[in-house]
PDB file of N, CA and C in Angstrom:
ATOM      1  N   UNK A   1       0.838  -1.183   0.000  1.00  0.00           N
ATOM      2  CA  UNK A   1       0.000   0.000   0.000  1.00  0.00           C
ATOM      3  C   UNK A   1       0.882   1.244   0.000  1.00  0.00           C
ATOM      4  N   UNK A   2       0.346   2.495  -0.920  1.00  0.00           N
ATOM      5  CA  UNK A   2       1.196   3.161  -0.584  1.00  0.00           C
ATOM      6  C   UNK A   2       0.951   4.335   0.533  1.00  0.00           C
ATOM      7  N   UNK A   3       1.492   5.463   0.958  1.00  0.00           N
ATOM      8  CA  UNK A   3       1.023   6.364   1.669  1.00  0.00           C
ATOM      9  C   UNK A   3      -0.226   7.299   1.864  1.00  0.00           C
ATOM     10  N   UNK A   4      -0.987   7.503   0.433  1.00  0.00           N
ATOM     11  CA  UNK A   4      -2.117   7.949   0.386  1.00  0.00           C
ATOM     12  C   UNK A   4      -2.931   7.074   0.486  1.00  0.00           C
ATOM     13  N   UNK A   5      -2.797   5.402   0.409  1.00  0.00           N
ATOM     14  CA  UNK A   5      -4.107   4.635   0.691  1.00  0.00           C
ATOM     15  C   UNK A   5      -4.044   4.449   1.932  1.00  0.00           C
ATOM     16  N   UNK A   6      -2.893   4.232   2.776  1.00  0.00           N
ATOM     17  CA  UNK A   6      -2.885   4.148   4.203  1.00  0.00           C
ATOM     18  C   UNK A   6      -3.597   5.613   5.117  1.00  0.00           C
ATOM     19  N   UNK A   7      -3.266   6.594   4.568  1.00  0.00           N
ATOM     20  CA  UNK A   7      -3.785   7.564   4.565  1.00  0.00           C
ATOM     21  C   UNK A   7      -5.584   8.036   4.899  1.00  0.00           C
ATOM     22  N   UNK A   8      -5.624   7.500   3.768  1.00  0.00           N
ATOM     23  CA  UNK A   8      -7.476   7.226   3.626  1.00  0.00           C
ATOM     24  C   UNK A   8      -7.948   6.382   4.676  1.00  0.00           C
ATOM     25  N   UNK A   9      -7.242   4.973   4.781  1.00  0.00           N
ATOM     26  CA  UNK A   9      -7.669   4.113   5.378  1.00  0.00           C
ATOM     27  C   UNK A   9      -7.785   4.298   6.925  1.00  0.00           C
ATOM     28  N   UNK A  10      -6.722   5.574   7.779  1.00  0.00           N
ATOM     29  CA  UNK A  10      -6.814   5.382   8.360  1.00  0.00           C
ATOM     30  C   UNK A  10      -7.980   6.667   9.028  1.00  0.00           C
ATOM     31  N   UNK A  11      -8.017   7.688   8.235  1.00  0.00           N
ATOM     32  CA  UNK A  11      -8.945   8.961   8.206  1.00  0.00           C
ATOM     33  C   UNK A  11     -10.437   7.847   8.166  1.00  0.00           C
ATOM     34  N   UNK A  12     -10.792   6.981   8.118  1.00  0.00           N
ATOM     35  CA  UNK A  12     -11.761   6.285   7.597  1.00  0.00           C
ATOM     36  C   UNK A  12     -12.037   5.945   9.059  1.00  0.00           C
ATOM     37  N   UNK A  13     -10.738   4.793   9.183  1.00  0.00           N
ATOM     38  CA  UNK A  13     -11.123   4.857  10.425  1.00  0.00           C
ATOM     39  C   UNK A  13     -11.296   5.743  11.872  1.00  0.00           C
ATOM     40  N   UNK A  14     -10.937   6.264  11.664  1.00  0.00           N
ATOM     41  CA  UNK A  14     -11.154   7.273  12.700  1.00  0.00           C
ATOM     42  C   UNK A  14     -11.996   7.849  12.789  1.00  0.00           C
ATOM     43  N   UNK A  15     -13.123   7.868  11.385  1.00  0.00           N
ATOM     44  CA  UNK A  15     -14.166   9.167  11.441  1.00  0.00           C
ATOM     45  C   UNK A  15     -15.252   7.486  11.951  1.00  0.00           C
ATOM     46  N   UNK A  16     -15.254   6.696  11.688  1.00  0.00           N
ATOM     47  CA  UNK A  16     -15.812   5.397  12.181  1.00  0.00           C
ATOM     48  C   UNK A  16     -15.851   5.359  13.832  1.00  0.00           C
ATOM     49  N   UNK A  17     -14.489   5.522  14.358  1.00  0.00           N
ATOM     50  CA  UNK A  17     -14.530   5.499  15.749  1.00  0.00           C
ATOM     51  C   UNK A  17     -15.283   7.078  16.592  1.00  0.00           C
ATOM     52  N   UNK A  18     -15.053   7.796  15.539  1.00  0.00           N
ATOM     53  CA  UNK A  18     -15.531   9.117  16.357  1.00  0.00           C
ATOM     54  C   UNK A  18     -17.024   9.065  16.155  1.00  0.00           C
ATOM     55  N   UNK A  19     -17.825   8.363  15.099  1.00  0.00           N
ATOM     56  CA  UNK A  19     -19.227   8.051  15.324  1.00  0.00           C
ATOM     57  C   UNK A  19     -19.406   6.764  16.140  1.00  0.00           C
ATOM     58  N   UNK A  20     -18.983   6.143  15.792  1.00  0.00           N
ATOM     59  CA  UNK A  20     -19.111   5.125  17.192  1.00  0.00           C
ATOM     60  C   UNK A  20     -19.356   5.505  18.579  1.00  0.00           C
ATOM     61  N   UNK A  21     -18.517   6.596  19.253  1.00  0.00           N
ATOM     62  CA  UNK A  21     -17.874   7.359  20.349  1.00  0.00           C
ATOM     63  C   UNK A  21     -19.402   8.160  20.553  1.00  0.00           C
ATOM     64  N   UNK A  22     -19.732   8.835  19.479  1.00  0.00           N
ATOM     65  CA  UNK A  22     -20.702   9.934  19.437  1.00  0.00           C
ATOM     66  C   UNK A  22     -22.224   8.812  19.761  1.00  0.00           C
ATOM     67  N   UNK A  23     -22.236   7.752  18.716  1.00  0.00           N
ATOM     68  CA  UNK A  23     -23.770   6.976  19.403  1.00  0.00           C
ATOM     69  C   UNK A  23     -23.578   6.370  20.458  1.00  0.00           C
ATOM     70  N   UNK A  24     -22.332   6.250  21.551  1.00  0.00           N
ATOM     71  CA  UNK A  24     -22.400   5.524  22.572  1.00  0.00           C
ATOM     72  C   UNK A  24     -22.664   6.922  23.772  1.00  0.00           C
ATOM     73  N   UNK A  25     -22.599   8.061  23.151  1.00  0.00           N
ATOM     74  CA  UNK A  25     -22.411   9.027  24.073  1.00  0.00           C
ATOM     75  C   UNK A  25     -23.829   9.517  24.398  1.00  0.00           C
ATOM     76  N   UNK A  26     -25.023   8.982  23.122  1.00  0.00           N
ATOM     77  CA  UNK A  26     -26.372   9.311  23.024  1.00  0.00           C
ATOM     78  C   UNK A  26     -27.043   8.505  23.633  1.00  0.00           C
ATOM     79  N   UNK A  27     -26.377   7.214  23.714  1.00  0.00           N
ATOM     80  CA  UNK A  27     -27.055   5.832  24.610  1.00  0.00           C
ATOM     81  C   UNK A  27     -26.953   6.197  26.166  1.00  0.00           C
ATOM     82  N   UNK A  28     -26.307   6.384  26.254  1.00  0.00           N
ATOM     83  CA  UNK A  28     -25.751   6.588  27.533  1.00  0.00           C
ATOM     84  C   UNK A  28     -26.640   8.182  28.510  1.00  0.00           C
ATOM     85  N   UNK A  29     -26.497   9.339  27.501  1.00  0.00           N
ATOM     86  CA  UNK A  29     -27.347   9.928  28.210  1.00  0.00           C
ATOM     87  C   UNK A  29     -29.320   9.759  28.116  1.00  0.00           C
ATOM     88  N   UNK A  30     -29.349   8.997  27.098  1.00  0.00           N
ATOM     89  CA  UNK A  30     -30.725   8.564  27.066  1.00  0.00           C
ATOM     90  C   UNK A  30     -31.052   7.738  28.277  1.00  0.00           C
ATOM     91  N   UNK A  31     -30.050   6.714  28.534  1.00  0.00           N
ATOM     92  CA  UNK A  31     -30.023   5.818  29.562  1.00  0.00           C
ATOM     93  C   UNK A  31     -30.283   6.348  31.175  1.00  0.00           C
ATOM     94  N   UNK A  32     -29.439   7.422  31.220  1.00  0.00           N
ATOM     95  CA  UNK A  32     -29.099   8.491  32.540  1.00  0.00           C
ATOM     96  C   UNK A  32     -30.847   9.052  32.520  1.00  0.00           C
ATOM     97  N   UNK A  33     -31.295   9.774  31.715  1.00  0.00           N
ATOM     98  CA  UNK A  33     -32.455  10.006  31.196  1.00  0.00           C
ATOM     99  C   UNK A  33     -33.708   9.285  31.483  1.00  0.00           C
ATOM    100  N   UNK A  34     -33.493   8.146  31.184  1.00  0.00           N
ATOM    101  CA  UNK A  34     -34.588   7.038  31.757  1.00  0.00           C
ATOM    102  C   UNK A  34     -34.652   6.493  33.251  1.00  0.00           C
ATOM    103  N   UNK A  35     -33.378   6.553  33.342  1.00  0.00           N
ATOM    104  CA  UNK A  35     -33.183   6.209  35.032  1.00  0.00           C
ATOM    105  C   UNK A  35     -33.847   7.433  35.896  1.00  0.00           C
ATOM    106  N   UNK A  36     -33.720   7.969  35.814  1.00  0.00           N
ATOM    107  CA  UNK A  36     -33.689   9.194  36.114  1.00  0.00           C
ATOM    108  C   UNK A  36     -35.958   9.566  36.222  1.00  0.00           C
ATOM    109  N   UNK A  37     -36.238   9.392  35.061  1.00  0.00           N
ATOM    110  CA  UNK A  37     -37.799   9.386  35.193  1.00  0.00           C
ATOM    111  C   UNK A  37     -38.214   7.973  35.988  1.00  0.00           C
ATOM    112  N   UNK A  38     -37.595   7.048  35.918  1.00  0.00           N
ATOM    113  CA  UNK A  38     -38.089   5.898  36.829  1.00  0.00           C
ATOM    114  C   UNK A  38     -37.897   5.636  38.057  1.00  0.00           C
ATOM    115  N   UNK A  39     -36.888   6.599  38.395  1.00  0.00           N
ATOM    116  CA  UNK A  39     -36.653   6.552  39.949  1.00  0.00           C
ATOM    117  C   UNK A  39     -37.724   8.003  40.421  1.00  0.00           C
ATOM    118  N   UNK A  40     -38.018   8.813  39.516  1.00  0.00           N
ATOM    119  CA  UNK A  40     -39.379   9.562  39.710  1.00  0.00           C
ATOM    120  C   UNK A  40     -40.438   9.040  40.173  1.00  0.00           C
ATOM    121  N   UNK A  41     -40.820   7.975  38.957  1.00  0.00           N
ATOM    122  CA  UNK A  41     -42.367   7.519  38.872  1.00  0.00           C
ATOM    123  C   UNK A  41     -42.255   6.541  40.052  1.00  0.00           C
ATOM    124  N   UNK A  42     -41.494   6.273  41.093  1.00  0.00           N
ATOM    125  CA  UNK A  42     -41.353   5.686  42.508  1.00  0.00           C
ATOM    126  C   UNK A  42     -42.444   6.244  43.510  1.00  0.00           C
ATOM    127  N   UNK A  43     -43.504   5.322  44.056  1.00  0.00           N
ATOM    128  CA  UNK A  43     -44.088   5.928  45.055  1.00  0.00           C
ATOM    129  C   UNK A  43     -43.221   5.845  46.086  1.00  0.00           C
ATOM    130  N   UNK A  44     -43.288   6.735  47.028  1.00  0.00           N
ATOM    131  CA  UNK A  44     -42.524   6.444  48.465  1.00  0.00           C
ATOM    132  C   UNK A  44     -44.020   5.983  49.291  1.00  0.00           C
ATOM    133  N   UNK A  45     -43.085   4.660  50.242  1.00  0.00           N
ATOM    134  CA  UNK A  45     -44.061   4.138  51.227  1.00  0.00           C
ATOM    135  C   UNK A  45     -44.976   5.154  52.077  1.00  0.00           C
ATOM    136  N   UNK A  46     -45.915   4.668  52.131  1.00  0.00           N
ATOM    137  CA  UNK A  46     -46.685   5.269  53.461  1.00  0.00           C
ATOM    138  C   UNK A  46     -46.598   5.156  54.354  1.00  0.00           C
ATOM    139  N   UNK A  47     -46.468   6.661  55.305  1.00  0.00           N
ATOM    140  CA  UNK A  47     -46.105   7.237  56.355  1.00  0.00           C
ATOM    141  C   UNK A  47     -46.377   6.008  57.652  1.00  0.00           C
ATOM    142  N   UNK A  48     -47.384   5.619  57.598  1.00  0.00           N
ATOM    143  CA  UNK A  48     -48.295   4.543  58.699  1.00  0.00           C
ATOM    144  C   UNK A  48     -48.120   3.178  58.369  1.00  0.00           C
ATOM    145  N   UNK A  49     -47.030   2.571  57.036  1.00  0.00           N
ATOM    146  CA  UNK A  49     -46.501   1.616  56.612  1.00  0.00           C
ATOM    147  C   UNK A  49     -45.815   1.269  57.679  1.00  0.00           C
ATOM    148  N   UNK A  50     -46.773  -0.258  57.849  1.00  0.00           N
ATOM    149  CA  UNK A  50     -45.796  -0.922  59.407  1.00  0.00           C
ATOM    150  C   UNK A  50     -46.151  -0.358  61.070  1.00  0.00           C
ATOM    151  N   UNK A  51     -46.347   0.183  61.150  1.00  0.00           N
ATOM    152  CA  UNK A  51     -46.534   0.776  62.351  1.00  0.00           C
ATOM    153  C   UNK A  51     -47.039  -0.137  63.074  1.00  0.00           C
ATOM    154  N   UNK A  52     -48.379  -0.655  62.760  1.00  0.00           N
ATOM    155  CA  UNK A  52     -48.918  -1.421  63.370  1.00  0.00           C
ATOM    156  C   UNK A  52     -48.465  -2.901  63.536  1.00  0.00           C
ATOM    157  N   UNK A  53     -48.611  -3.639  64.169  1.00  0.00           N
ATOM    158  CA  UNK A  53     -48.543  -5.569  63.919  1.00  0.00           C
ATOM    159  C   UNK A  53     -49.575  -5.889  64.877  1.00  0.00           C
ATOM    160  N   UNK A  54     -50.253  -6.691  64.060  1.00  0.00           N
ATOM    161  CA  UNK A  54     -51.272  -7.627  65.092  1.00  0.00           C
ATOM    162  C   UNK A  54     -50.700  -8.453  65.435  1.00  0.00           C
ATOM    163  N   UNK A  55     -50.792  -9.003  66.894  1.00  0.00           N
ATOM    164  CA  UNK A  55     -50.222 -10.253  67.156  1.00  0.00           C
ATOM    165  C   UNK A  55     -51.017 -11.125  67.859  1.00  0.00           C
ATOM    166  N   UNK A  56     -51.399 -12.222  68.014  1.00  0.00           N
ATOM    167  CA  UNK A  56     -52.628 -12.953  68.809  1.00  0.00           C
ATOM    168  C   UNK A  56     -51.832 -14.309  69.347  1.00  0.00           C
ATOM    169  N   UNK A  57     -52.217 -14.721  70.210  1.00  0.00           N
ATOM    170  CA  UNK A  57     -51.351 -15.818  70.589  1.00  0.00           C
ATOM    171  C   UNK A  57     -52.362 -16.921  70.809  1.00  0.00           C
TER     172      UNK A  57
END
């Protein structure tokens, strides 16, 4: 190969890894994103949760 195909080949790759880089960077805050509304849509227990126990013997 000579210098301009190595050239190409490697500009190729690189613009490959820098989109690669870029859709893992969109996954990731989508991900943060979703976590994020689902630890929202969490009810918290009720206040009087437990308090009580019946016990009968």
């Amino acid at each position: 190969m000579d210098i301009a195909a190595l050239s190409v080949a490697y500009s190729l790759s690189q613009v490959q890894t820098d989109a690669s880089i870029q859709v893992l960077k969109k996954v990731m805050d989508t991900t943060e994103t979703n976590s994020a509304e689902m630890l929202d849509m969490l009810v918290p227990p009720s206040a009087t949760l437990g308090s009580n126990v019946d016990v009968s013997v």
